[in-house]
Protein backbone atom coordinates (compact mmCIF):
# COMPACT_ATOMS: atom_id res chain seq x y z
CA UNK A 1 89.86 118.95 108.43
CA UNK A 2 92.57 119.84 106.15
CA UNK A 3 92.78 118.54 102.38
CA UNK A 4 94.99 118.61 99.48
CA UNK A 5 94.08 118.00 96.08
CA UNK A 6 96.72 117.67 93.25
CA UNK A 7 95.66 117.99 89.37
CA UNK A 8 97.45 118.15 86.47
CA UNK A 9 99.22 114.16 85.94
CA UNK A 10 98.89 112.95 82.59
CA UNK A 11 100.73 110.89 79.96
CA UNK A 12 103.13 112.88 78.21
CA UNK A 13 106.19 112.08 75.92
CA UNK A 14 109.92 112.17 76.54
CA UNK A 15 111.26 115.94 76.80
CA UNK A 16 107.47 117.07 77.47
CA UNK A 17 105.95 119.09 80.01
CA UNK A 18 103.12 119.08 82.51
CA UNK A 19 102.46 121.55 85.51
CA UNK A 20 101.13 119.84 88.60
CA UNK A 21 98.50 122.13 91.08
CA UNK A 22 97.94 121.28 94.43
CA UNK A 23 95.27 123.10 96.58
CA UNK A 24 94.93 123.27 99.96
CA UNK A 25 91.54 123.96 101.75
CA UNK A 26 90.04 123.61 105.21
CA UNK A 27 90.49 125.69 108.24
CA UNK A 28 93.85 126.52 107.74
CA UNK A 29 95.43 129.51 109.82
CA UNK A 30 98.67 129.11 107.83
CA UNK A 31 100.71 126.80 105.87
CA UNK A 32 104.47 126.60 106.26
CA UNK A 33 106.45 124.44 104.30
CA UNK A 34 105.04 123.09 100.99
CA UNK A 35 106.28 120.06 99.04
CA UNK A 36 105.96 117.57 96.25
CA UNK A 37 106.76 113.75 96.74
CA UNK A 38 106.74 111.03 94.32
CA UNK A 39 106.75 107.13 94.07
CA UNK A 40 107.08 104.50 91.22
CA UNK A 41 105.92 101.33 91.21
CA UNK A 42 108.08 99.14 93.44
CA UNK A 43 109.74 102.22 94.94
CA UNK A 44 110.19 103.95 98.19
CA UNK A 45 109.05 107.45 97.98
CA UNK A 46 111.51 110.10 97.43
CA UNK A 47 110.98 113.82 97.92
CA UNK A 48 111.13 116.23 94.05
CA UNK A 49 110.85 119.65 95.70
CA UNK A 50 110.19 122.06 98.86
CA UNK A 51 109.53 125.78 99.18
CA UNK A 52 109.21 127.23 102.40
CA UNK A 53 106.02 130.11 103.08
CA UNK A 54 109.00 132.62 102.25
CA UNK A 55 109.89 131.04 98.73
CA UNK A 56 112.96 129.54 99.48
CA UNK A 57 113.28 126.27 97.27
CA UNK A 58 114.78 122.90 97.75
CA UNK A 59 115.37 120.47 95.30
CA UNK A 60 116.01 116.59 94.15
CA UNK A 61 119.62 116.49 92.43
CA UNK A 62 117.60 113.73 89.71
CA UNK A 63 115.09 117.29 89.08
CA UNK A 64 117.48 120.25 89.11
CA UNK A 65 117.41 122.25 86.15
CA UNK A 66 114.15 120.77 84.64
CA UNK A 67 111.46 121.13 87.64
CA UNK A 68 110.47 124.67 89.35
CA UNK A 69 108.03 124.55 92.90
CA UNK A 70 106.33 127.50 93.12
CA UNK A 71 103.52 128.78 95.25
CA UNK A 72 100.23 131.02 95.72
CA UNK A 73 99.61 131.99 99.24
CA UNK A 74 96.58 134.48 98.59
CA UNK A 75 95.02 130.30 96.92
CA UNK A 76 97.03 127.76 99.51
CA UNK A 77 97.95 126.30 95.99
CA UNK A 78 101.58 124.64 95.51
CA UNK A 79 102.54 124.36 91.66
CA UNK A 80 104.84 121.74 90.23
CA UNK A 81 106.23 122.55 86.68
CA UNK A 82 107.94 119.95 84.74
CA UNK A 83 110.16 120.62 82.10
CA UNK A 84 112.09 118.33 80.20
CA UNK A 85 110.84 114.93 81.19
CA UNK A 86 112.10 111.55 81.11
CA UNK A 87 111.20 108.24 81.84
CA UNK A 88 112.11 108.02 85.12
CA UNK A 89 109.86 110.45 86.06
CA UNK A 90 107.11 107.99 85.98
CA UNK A 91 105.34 108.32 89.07
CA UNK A 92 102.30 108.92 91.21
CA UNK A 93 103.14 112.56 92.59
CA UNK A 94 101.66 113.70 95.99
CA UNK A 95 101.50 117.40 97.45
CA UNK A 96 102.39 117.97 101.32
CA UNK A 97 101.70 120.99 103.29
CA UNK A 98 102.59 121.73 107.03
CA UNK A 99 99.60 123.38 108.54
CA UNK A 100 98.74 125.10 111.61
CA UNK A 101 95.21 125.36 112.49
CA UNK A 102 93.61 128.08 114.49
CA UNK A 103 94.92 126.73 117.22
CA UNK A 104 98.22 126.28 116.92
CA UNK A 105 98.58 123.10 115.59
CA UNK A 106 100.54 122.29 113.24
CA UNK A 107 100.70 118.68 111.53
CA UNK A 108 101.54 117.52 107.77
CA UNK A 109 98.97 116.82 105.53
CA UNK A 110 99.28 114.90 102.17
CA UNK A 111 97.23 114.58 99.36
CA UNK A 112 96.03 111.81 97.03
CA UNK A 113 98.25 111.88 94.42
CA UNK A 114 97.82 112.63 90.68
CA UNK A 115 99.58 109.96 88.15
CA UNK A 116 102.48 111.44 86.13
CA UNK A 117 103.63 108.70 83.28
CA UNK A 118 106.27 109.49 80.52
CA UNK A 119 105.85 107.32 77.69
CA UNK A 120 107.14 106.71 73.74
């Protein structure tokens, strides 16, 4: 009932940027937590960055410095910008969000994932 879709993956150069959206829609009553995960190919997936429903941020030691989480309450949207990339960053990203319904449920949801490649 809940879903997540994340935009904004692309190819990009060495030391480019790309900012990563992530919308959440359904019935939603609120969303706590907010996240962004990524995997590369042959990988486990690792968590980039958290921000809790009052702003406070969390971050991957590999992203500090270069990535900033940020979030729109008023649009259930989750923002990913990406400064200074490098090839390691190669991976599929994917937005979480923990939601509680109308009734006082509250689960994780995940979305699709959006394909973030860093290439010469």
């Amino acid at each position: 009932q809940v879903q997540l879709v994340e935009s904004g993956g692309g190819l990009v150069q060495p030391g480019g940027s790309l900012r990563l959206s992530c919308a959440a829609s359904g019935s939603i009553f609120s969303i706590n937590d907010m996240g962004w995960y990524r995997q590369a190919p042959g990988k486990q997936r690792e968590l980039v960055a958290t921000i809790t429903s009052g702003g406070r941020t969390n971050y991957a030691d590999s992203v500090k410095g270069r990535f900033t989480i940020s979030r729109d309450n008023a649009k259930n949207t989750v923002y990913l910008q990406m400064n200074g990339l490098k090839p390691e960053d190669t991976a599929v990203y994917y937005c979480n969000a923990d939601v509680s319904s109308y009734r006082r449920v509250t689960f994780s949801s995940w979305g699709q994932g959006t394909q973030v490649t860093i290439s010469s």
